[in-house]
C-alpha atoms as a PDB file:
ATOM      1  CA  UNK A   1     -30.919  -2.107  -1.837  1.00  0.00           C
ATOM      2  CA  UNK A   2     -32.245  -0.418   1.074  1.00  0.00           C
ATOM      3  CA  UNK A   3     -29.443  -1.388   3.208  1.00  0.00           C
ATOM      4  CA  UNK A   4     -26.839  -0.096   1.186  1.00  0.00           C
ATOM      5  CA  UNK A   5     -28.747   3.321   0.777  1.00  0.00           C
ATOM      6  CA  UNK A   6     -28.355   3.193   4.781  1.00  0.00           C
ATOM      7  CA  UNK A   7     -24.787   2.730   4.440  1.00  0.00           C
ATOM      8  CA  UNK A   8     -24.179   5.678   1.559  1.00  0.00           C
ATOM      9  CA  UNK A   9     -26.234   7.714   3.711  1.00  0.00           C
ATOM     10  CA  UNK A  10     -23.971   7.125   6.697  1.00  0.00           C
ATOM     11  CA  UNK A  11     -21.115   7.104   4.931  1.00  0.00           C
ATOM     12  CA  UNK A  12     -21.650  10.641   3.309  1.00  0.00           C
ATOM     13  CA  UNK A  13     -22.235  12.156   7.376  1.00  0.00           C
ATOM     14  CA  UNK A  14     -19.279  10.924   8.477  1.00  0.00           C
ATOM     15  CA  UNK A  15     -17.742  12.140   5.362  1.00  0.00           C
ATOM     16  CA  UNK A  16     -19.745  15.565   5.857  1.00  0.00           C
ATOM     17  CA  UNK A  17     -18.076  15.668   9.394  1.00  0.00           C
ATOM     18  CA  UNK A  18     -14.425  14.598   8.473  1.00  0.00           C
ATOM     19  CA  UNK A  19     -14.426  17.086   5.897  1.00  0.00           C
ATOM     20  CA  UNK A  20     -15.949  19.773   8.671  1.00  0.00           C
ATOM     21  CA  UNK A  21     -12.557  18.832  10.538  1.00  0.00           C
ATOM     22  CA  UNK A  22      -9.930  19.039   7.951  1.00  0.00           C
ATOM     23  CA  UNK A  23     -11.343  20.817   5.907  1.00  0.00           C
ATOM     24  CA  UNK A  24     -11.434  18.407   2.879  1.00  0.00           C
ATOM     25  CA  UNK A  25     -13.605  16.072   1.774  1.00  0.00           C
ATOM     26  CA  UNK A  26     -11.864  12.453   2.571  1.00  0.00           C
ATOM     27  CA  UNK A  27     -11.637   9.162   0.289  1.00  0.00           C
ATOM     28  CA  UNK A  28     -11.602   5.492   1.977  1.00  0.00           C
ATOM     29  CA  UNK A  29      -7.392   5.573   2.020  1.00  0.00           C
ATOM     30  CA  UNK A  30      -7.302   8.810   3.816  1.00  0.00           C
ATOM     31  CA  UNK A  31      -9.828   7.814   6.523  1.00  0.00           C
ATOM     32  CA  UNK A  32      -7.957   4.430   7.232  1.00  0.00           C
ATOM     33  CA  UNK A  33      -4.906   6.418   7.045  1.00  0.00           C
ATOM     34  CA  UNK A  34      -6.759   8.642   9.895  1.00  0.00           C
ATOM     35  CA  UNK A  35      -7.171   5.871  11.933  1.00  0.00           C
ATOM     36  CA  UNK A  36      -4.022   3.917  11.628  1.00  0.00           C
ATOM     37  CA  UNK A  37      -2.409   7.279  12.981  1.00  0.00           C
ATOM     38  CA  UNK A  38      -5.087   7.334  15.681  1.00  0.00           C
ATOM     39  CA  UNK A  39      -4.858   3.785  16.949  1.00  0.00           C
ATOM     40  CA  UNK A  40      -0.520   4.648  16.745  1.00  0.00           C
ATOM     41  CA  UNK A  41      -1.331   7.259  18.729  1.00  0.00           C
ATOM     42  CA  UNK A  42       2.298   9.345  17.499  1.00  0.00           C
ATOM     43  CA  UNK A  43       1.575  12.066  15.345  1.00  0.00           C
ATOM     44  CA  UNK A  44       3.860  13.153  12.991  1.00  0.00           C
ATOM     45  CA  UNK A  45       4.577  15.825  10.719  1.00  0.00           C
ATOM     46  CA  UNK A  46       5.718  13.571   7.971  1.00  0.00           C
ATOM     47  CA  UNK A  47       5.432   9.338   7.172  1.00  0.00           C
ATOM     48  CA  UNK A  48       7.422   7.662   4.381  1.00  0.00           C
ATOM     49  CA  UNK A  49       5.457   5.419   1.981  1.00  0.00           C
ATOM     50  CA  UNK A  50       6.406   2.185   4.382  1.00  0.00           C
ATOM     51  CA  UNK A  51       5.187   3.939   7.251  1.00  0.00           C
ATOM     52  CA  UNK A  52       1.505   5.324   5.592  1.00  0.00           C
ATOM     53  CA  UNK A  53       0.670   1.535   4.618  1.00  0.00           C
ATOM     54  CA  UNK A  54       1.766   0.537   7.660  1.00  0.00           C
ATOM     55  CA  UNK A  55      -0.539   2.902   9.110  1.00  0.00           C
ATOM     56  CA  UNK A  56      -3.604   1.957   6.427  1.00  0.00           C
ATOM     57  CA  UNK A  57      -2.625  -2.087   7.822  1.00  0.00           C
ATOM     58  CA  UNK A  58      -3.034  -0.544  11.274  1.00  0.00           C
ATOM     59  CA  UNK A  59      -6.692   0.460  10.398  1.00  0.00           C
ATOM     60  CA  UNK A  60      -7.861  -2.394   8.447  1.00  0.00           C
ATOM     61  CA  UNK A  61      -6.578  -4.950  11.316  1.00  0.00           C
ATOM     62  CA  UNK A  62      -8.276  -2.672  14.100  1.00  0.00           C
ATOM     63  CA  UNK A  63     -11.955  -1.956  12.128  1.00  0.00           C
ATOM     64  CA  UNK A  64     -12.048  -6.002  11.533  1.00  0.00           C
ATOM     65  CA  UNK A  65     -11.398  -6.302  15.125  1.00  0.00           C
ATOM     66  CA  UNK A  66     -14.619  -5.714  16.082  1.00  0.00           C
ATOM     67  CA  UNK A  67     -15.971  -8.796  14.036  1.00  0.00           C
ATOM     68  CA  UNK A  68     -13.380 -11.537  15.057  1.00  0.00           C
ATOM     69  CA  UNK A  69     -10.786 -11.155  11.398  1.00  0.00           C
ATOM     70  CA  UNK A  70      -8.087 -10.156  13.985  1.00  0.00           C
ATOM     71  CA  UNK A  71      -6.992  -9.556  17.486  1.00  0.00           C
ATOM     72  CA  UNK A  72      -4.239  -7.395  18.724  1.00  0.00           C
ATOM     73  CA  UNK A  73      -0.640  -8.760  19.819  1.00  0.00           C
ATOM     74  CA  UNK A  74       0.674  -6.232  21.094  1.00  0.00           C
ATOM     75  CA  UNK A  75       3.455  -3.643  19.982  1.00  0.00           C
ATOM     76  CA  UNK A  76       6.954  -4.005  18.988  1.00  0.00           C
ATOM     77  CA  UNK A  77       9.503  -2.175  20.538  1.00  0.00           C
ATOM     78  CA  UNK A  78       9.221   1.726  18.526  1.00  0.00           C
ATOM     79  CA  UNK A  79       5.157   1.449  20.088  1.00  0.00           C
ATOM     80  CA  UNK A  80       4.010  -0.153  16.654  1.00  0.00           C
ATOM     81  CA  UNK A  81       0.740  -2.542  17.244  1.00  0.00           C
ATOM     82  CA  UNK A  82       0.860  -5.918  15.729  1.00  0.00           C
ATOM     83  CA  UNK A  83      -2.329  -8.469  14.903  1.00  0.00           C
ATOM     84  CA  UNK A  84      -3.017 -12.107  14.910  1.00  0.00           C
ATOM     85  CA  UNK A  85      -5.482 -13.162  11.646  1.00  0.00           C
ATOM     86  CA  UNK A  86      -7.881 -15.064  13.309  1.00  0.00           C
ATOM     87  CA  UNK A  87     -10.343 -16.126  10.851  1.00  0.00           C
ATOM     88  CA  UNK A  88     -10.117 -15.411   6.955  1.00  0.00           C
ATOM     89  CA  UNK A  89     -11.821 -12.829   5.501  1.00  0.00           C
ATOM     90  CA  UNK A  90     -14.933 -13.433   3.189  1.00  0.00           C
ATOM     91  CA  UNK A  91     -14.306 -12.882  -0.439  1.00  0.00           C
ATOM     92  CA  UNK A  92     -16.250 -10.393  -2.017  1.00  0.00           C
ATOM     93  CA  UNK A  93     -16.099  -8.713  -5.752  1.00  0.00           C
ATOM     94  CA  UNK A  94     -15.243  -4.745  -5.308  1.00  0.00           C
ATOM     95  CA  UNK A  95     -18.046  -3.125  -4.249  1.00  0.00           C
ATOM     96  CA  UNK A  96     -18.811  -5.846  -1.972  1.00  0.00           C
ATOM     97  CA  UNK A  97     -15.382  -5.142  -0.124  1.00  0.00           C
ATOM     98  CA  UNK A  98     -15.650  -1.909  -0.397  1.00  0.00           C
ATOM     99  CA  UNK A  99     -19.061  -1.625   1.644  1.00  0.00           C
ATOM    100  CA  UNK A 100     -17.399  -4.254   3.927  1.00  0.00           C
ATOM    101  CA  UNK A 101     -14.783  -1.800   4.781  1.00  0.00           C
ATOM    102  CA  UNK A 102     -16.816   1.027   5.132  1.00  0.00           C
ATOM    103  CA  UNK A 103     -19.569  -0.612   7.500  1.00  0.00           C
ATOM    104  CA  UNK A 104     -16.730  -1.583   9.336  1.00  0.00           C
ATOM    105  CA  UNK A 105     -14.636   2.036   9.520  1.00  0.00           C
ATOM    106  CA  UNK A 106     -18.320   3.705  10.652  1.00  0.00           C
ATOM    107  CA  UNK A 107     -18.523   1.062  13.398  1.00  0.00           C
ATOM    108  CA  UNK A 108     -15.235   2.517  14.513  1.00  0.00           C
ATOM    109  CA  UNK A 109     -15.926   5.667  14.570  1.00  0.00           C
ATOM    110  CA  UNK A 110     -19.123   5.010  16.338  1.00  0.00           C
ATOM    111  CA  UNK A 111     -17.743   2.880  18.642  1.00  0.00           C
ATOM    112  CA  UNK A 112     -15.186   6.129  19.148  1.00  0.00           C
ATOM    113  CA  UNK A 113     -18.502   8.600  19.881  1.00  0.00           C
ATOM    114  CA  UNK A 114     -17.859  10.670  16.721  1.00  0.00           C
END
């Protein structure tokens, strides 16, 4: 139990310091939405529905980086980054996952110095 009240704790900071940024307090889409735009690296003003998944995949492909689930391929020709699955991902229930992603997004952003 401890070790999840480590990651809440952690969690809620870098929520405390997203939320000091934007000015609103962020869920778990928004944040890999945050970083899909960040590792695209082209800001826009506005992102259909395609594009904002694309965006989330983006994140979730670049956080699991870090532990081996994916490398990068490169990009296509509009500057879009694409991944190679290298290993499947362990199955967990909901809050399993969930925690999985999350340890995984702060390792990003710590990894980024923020």
């Amino acid at each position: 139990m401890e070790m999840q009240d480590d990651l809440q704790a952690r969690w809620w900071r870098l929520e405390e310091k997203l939320m000091e940024r934007f000015g609103k307090k962020p869920d778990l889409e928004s944040i890999l939405f945050l970083i899909g735009v960040q590792e695209l690296g082209d800001i826009k003003a506005k992102y259909s529905k395609e594009q904002k998944q694309d965006l989330m995949h983006i994140a979730m492909c670049t956080i699991l980086s870090s532990s081996g689930y994916y490398e990068l391929e490169g990009a296509d020709a509009d500057g879009w980054p694409h991944f190679r699955q290298l290993k499947a991902l362990p199955t967990y229930d909901l809050i399993q996952q969930e925690n999985f992603i999350k340890d995984h997004v702060l390792l990003y952003f710590a990894d980024k110095g923020f």
